[in-house]
PDB file of N, CA and C in Angstrom:
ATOM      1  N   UNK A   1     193.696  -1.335  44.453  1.00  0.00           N
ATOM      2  CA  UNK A   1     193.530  -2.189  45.620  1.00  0.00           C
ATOM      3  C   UNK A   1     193.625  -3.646  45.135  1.00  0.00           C
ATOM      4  N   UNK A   2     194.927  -4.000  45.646  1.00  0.00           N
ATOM      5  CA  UNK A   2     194.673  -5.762  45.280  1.00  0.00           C
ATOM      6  C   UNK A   2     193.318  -6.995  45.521  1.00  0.00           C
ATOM      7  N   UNK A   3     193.456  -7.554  45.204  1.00  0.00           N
ATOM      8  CA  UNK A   3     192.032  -8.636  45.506  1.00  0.00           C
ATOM      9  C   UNK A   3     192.361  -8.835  47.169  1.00  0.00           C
ATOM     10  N   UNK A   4     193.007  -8.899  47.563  1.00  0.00           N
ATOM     11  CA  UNK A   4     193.055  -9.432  49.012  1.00  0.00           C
ATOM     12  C   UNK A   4     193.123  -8.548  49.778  1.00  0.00           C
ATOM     13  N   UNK A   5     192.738  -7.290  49.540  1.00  0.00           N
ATOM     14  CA  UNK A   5     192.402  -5.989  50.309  1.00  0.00           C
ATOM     15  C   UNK A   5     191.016  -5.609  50.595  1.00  0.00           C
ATOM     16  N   UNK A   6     190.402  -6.051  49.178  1.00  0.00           N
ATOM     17  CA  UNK A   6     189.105  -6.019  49.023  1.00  0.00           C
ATOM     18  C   UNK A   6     188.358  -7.064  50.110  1.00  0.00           C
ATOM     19  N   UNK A   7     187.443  -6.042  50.424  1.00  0.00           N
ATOM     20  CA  UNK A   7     186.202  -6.958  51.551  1.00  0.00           C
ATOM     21  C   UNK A   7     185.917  -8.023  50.872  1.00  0.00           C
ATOM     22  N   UNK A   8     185.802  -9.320  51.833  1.00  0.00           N
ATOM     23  CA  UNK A   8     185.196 -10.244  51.420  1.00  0.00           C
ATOM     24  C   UNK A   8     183.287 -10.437  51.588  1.00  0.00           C
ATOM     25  N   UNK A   9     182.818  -9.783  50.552  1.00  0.00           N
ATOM     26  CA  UNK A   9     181.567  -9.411  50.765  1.00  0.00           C
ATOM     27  C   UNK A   9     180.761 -10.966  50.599  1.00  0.00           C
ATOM     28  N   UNK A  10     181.510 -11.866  49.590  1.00  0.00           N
ATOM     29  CA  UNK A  10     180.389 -13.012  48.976  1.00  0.00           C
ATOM     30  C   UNK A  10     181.318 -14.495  50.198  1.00  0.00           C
ATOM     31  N   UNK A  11     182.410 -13.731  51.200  1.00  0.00           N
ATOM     32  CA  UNK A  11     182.613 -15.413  52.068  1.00  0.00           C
ATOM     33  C   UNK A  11     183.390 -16.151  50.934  1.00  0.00           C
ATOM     34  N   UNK A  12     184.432 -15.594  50.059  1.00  0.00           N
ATOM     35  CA  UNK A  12     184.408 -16.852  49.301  1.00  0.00           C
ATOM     36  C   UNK A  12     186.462 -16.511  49.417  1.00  0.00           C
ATOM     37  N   UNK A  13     186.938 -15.612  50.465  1.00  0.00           N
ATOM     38  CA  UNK A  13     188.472 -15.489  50.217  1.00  0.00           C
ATOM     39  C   UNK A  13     189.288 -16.642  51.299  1.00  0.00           C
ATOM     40  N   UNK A  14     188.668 -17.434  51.689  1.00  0.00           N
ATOM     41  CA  UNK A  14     189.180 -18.300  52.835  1.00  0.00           C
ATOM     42  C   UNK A  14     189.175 -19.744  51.419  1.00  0.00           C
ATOM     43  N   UNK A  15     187.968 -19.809  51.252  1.00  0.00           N
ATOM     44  CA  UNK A  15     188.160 -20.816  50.115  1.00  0.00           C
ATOM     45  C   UNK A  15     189.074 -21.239  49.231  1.00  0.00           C
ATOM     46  N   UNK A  16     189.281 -19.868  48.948  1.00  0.00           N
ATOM     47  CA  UNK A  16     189.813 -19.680  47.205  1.00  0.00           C
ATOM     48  C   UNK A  16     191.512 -19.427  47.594  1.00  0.00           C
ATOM     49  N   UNK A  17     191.678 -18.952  48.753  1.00  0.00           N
ATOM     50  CA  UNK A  17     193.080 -18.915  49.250  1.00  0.00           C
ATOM     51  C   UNK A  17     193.548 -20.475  49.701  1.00  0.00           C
ATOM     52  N   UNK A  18     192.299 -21.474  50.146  1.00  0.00           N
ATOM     53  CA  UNK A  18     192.625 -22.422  50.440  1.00  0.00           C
ATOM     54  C   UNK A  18     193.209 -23.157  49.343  1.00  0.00           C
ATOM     55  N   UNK A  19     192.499 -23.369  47.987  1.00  0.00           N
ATOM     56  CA  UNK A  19     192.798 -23.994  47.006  1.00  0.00           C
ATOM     57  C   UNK A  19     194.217 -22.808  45.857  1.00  0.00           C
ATOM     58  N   UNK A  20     193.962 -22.634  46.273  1.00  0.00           N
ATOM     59  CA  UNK A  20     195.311 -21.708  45.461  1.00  0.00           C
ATOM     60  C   UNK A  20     196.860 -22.563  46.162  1.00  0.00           C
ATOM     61  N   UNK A  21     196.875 -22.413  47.672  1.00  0.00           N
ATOM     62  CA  UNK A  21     197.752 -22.941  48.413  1.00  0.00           C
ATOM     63  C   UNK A  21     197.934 -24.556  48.456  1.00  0.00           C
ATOM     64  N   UNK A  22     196.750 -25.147  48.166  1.00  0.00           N
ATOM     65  CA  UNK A  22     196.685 -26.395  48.067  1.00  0.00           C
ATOM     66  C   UNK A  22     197.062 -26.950  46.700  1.00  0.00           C
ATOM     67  N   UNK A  23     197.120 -25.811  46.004  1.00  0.00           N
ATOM     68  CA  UNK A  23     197.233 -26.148  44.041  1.00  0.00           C
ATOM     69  C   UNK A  23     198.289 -26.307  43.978  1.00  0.00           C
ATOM     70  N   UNK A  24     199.185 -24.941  44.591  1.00  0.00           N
ATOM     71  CA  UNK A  24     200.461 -24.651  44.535  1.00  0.00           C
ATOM     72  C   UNK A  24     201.573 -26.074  45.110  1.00  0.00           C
ATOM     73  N   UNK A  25     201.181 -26.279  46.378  1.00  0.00           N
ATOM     74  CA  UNK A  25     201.917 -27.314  47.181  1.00  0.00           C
ATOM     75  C   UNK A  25     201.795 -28.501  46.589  1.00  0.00           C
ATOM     76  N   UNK A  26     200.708 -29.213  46.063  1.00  0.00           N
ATOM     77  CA  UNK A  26     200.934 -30.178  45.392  1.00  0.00           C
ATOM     78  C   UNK A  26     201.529 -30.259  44.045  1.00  0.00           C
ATOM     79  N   UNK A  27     201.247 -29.086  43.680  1.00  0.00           N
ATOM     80  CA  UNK A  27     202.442 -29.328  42.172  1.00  0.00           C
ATOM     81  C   UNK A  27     203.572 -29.004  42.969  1.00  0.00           C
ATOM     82  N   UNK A  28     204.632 -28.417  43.703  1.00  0.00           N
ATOM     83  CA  UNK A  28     205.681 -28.815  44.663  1.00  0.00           C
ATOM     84  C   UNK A  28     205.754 -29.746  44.766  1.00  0.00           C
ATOM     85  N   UNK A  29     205.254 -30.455  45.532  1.00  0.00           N
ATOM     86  CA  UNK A  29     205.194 -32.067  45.447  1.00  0.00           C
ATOM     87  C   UNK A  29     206.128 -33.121  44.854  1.00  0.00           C
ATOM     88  N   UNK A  30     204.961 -32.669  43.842  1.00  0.00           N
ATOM     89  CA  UNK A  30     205.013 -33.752  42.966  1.00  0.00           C
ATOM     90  C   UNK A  30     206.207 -33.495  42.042  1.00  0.00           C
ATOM     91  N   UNK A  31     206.752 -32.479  41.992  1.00  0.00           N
ATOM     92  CA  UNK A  31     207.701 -31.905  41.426  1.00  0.00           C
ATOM     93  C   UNK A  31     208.987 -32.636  42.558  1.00  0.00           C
ATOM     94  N   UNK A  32     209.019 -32.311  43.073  1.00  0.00           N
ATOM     95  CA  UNK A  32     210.092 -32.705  44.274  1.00  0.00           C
ATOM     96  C   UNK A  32     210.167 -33.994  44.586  1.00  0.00           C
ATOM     97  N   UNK A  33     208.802 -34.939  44.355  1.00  0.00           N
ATOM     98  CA  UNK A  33     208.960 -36.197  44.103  1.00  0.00           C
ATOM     99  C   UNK A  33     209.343 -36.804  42.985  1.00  0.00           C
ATOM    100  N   UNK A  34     209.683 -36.000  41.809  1.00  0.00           N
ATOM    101  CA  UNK A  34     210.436 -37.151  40.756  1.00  0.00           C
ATOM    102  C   UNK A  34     212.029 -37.097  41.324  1.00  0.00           C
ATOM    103  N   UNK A  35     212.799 -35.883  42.011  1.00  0.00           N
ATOM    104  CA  UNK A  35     213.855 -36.599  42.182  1.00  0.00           C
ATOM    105  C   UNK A  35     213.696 -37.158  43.940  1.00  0.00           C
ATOM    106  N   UNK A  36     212.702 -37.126  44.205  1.00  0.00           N
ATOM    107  CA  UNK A  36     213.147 -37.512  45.975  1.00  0.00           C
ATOM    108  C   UNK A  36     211.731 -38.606  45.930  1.00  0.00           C
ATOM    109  N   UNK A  37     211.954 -39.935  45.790  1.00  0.00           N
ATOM    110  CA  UNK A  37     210.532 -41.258  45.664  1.00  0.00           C
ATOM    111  C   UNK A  37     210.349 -40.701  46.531  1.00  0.00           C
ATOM    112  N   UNK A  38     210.599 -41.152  48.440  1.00  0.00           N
ATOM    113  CA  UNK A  38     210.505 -40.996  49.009  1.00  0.00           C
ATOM    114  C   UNK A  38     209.663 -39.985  49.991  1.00  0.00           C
ATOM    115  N   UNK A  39     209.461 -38.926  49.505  1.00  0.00           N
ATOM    116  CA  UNK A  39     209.446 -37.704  49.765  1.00  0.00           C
ATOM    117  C   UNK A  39     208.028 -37.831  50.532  1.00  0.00           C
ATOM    118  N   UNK A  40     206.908 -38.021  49.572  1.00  0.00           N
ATOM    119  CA  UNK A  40     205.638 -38.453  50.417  1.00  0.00           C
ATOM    120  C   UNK A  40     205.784 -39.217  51.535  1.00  0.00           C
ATOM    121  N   UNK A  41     206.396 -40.622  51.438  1.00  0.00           N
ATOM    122  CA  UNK A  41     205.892 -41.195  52.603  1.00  0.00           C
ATOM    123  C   UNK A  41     206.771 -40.857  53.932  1.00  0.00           C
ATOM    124  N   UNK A  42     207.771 -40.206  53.489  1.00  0.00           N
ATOM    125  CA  UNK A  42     208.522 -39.069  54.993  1.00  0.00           C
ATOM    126  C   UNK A  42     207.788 -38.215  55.347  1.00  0.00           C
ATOM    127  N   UNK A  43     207.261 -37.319  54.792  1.00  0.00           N
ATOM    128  CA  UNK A  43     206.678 -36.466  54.997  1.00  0.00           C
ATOM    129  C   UNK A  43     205.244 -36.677  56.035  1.00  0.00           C
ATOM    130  N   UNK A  44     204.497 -37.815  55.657  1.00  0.00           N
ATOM    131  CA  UNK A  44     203.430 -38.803  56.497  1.00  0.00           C
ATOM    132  C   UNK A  44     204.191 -39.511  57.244  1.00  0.00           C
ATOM    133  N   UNK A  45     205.370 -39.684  57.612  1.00  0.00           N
ATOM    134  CA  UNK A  45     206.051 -40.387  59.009  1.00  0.00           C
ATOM    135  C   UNK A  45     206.191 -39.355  59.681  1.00  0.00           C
ATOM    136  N   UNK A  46     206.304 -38.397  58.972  1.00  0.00           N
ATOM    137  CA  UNK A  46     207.027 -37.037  60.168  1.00  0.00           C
ATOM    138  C   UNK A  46     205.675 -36.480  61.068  1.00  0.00           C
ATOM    139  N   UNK A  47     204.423 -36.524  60.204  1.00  0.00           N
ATOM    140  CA  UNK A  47     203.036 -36.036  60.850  1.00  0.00           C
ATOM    141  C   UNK A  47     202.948 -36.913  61.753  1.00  0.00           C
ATOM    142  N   UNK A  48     202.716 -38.797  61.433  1.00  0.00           N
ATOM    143  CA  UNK A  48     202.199 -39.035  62.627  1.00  0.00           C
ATOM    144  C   UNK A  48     203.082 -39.405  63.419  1.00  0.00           C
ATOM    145  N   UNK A  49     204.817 -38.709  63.678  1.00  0.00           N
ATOM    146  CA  UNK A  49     205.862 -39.219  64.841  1.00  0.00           C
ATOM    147  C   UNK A  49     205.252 -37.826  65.325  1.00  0.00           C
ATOM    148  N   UNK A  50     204.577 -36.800  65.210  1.00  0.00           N
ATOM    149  CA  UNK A  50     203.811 -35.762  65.954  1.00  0.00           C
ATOM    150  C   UNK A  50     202.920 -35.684  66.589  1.00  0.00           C
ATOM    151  N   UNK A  51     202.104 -36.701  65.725  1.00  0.00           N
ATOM    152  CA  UNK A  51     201.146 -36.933  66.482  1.00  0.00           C
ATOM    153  C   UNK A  51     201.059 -37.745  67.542  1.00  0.00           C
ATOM    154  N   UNK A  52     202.245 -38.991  67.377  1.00  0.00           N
ATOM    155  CA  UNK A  52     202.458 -39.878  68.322  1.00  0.00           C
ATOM    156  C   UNK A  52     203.005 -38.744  69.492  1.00  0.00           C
ATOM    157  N   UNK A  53     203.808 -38.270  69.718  1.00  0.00           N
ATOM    158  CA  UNK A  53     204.599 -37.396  70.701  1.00  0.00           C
ATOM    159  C   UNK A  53     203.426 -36.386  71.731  1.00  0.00           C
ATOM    160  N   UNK A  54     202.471 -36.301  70.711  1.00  0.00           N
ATOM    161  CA  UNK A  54     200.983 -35.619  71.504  1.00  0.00           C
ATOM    162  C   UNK A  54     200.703 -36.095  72.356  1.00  0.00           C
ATOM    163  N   UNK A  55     200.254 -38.042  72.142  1.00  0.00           N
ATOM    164  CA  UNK A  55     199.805 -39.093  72.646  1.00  0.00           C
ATOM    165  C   UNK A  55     197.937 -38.525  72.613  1.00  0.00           C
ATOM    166  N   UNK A  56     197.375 -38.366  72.243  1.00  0.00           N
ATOM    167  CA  UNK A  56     196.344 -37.782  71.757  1.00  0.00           C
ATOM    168  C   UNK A  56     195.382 -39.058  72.715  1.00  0.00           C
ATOM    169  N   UNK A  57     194.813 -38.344  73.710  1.00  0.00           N
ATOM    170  CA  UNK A  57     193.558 -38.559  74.814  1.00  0.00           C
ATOM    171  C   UNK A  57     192.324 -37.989  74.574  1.00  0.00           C
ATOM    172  N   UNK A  58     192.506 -36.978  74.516  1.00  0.00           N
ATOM    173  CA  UNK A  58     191.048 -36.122  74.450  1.00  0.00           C
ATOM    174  C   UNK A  58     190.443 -35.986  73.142  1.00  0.00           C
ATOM    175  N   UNK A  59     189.221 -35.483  73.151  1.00  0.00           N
ATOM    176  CA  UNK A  59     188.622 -35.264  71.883  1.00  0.00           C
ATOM    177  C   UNK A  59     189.283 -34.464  71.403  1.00  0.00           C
ATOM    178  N   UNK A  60     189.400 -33.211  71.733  1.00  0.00           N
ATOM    179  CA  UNK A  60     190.473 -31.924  71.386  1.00  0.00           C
ATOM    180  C   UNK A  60     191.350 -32.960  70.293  1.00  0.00           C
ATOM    181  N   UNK A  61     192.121 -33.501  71.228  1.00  0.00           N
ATOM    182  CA  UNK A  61     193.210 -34.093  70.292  1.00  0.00           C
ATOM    183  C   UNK A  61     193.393 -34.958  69.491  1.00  0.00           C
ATOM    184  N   UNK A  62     192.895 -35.556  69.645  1.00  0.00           N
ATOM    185  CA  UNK A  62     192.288 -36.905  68.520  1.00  0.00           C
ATOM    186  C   UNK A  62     191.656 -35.948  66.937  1.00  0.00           C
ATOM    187  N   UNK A  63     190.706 -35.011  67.195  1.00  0.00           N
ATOM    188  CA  UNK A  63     190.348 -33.878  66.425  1.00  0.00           C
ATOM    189  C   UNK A  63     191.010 -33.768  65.549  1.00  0.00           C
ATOM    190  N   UNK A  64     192.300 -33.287  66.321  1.00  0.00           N
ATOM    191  CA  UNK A  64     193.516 -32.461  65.732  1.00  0.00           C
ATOM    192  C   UNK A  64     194.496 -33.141  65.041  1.00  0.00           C
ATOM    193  N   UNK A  65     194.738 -34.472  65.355  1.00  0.00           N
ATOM    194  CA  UNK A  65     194.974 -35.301  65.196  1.00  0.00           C
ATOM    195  C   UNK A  65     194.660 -35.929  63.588  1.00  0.00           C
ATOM    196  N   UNK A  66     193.134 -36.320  63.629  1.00  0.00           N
ATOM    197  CA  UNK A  66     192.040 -36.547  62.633  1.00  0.00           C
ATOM    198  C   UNK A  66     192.367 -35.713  61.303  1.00  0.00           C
ATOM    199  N   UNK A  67     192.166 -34.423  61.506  1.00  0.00           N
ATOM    200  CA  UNK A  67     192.556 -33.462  60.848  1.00  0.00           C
ATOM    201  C   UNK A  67     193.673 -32.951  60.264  1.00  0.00           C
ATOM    202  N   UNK A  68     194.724 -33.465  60.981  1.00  0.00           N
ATOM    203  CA  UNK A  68     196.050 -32.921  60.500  1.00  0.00           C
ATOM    204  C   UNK A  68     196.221 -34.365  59.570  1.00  0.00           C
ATOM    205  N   UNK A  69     196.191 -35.363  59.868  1.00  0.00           N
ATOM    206  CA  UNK A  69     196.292 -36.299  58.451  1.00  0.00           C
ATOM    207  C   UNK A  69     195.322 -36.195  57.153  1.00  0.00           C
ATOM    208  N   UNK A  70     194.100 -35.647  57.763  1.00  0.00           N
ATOM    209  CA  UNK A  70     193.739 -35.318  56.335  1.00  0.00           C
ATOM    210  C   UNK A  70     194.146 -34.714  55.430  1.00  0.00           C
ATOM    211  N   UNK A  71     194.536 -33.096  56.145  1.00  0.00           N
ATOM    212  CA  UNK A  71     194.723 -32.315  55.670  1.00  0.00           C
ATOM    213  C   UNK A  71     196.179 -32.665  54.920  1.00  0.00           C
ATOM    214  N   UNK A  72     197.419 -33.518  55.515  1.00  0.00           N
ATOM    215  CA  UNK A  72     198.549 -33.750  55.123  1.00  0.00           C
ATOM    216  C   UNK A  72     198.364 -34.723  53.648  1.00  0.00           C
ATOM    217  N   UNK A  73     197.702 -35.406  54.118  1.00  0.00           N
ATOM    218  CA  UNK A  73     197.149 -36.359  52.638  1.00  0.00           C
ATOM    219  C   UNK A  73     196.642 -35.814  51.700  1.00  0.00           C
ATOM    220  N   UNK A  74     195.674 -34.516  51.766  1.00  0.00           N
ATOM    221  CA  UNK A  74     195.165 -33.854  50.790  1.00  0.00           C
ATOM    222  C   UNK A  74     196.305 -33.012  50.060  1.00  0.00           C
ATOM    223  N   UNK A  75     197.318 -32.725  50.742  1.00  0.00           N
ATOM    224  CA  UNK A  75     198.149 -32.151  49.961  1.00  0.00           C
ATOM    225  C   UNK A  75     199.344 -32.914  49.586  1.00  0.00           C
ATOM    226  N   UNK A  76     199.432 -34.104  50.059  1.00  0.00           N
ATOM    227  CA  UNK A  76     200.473 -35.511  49.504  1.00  0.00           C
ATOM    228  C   UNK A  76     199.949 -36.392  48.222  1.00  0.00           C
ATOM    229  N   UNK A  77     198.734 -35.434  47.854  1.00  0.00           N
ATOM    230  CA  UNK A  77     197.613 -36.373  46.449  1.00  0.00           C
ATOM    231  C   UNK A  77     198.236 -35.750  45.226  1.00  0.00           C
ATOM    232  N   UNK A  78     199.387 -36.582  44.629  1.00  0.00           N
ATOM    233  CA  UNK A  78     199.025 -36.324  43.477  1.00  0.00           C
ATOM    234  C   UNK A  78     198.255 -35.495  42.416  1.00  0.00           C
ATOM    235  N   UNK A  79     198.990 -34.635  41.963  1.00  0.00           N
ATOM    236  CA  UNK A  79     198.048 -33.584  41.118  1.00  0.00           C
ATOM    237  C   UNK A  79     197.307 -33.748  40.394  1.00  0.00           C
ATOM    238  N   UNK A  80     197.234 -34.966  40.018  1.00  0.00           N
ATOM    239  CA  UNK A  80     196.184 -35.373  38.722  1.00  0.00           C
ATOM    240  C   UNK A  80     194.910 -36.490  39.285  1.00  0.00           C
ATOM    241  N   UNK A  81     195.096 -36.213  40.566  1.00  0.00           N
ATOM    242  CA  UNK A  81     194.204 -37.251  41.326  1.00  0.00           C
ATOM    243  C   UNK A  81     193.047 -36.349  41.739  1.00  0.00           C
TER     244      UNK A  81
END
């Protein structure tokens, strides 16, 4: 039975899948940024021309909003940061 079949008895497979995916993508990255400079700060124009297109009113969205740049920045950080 692989690990990701197995019950999550200790709460800890949402975590650990989070940072695995987050490990992975930023070494992508950063990899993809020595031949493309650019690459980060397109990538953060493209989130918030999305977010602009929302036009974000509500809490809901502002939220979502809030969140999706974090989350885009956390994985636009530099691997050694």
């Amino acid at each position: 039975m692989s690990i990701d079949e197995r019950p999550d008895k200790h709460g800890t497979a949402e975590g650990a899948h989070r940072l695995a995916l987050t490990t992975v993508i930023r070494a992508l990255v950063d990899n993809a940024s020595v031949a493309d400079p650019g690459l980060r700060k397109r990538i953060t124009t493209d989130v918030e021309a999305y977010i602009m297109r929302l036009d974000p009113q509500s809490e809901l969205e502002f939220d979502f909003a809030e969140r999706a740049r974090s989350f885009a920045a956390n994985l636009l950080k530099p691997s050694d940061s």
